[in-house]
Protein backbone atom coordinates (compact mmCIF):
# COMPACT_ATOMS: atom_id res chain seq x y z
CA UNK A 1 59.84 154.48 63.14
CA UNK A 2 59.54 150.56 62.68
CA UNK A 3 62.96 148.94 62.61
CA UNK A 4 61.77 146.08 61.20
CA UNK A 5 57.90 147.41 59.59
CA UNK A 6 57.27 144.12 57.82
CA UNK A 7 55.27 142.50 60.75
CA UNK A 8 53.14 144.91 60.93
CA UNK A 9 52.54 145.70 57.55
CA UNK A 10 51.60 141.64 56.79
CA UNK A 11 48.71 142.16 59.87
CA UNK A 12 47.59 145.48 58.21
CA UNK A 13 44.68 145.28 55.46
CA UNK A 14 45.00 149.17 54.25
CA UNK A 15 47.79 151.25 53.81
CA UNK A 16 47.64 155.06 52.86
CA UNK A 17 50.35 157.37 51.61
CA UNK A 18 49.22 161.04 51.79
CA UNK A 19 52.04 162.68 51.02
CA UNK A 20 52.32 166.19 48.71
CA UNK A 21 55.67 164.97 46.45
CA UNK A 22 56.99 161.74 46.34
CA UNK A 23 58.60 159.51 43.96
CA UNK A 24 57.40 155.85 43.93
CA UNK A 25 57.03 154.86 47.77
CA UNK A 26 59.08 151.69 48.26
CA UNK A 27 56.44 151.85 51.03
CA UNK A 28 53.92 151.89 49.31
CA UNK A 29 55.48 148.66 46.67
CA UNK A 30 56.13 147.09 49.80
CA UNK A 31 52.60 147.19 51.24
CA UNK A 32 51.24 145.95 48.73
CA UNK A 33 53.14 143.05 47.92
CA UNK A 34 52.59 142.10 51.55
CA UNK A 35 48.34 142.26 50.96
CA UNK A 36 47.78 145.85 51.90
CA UNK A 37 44.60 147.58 50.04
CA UNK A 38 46.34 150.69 48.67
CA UNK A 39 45.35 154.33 49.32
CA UNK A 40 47.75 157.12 47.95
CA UNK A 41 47.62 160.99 46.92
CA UNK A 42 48.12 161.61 42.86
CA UNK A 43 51.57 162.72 43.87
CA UNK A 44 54.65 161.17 42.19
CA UNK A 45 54.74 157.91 41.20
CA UNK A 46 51.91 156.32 42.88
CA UNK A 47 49.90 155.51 39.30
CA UNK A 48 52.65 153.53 38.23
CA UNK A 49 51.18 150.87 40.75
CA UNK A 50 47.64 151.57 41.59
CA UNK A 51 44.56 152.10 38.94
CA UNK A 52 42.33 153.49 40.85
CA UNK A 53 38.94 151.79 41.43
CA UNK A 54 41.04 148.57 40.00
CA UNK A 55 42.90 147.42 42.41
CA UNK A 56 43.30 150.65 44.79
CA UNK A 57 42.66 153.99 45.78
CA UNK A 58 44.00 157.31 44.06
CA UNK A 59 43.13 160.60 45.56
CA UNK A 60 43.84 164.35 45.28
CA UNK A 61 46.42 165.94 47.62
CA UNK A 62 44.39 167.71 50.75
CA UNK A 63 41.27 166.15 50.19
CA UNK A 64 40.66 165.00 53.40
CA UNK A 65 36.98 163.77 53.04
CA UNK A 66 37.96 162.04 50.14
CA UNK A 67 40.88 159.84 52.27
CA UNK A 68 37.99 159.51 55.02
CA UNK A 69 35.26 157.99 52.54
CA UNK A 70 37.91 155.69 50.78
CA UNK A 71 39.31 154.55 54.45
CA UNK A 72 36.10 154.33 55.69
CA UNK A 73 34.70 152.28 52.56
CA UNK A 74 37.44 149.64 52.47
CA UNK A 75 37.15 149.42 56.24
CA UNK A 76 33.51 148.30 55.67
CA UNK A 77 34.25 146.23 52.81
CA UNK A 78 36.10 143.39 53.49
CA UNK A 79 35.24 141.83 49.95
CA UNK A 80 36.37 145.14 48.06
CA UNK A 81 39.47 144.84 50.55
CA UNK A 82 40.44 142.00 49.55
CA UNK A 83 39.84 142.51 46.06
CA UNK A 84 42.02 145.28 46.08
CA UNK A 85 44.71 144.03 47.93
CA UNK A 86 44.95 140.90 45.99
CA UNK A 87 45.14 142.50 42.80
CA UNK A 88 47.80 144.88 43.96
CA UNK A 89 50.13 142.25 45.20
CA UNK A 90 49.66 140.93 41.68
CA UNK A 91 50.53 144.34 40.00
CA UNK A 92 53.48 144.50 42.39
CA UNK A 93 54.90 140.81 41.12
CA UNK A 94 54.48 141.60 37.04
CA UNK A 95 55.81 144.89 37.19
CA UNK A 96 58.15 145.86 40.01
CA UNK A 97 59.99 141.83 40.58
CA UNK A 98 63.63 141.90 40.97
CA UNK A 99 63.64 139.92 37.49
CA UNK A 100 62.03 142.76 35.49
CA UNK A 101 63.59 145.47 37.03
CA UNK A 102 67.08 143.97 36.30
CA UNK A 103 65.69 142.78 33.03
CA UNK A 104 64.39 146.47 32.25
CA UNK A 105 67.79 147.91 33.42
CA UNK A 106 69.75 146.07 30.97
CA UNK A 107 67.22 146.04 27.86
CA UNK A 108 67.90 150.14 28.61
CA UNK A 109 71.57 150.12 28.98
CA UNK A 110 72.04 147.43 25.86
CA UNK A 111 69.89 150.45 23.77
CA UNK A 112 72.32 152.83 24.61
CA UNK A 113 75.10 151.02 24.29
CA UNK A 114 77.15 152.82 21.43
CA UNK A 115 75.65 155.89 21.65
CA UNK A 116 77.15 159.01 21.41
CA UNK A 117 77.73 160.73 24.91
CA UNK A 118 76.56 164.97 24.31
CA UNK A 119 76.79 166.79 27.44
């Protein structure tokens, strides 16, 4: 545990989520904003943010060779790393910015608004 992660994660250049069930890894957002190339298991939300071979990673759970090829690739691609991580930092500012997400929040609360209430 980091208390304060965002040091190291703006000297990183990969980051990987592995994980079996998750949601969308604030993480994972966070990693990328700050330049990270993303890695992550098809578990949760992680295709909201990556396409994979576009500007990250996607894997199957447990497929350990898999994470070890793509780790191993972007370690000895520092082009492709950068590609990567450049375009995820600009998926990360059109679709997850404090703007649109407020934006997004009210657009879906003004639809509703007047709607009937079935439990």
């Amino acid at each position: 545990f980091q208390q304060n992660p965002y040091p190291w994660l703006a000297a990183s250049d990969m980051f990987a989520v592995t994980s079996t069930n998750e949601g969308l890894p604030n993480a994972l957002l966070e990693a990328m904003y700050l330049g990270n190339a993303p890695i992550s298991t098809r578990a949760g939300g992680a295709d909201e943010a990556i396409d994979d071979g576009e500007n990250g990673v996607m894997l199957d759970y447990g497929d350990e060779e898999a994470l070890a090829r793509a780790l191993q690739r972007l370690a000895e691609s520092p082009k492709l790393r950068a590609r990567y991580a450049a375009k995820a930092k600009a998926r990360i500012i059109e679709r997850f910015s404090m703007e649109r997400m407020g934006r997004e929040i009210v657009e879906f609360c003004q639809d509703r608004k007047g709607q009937s209430q079935t439990p």
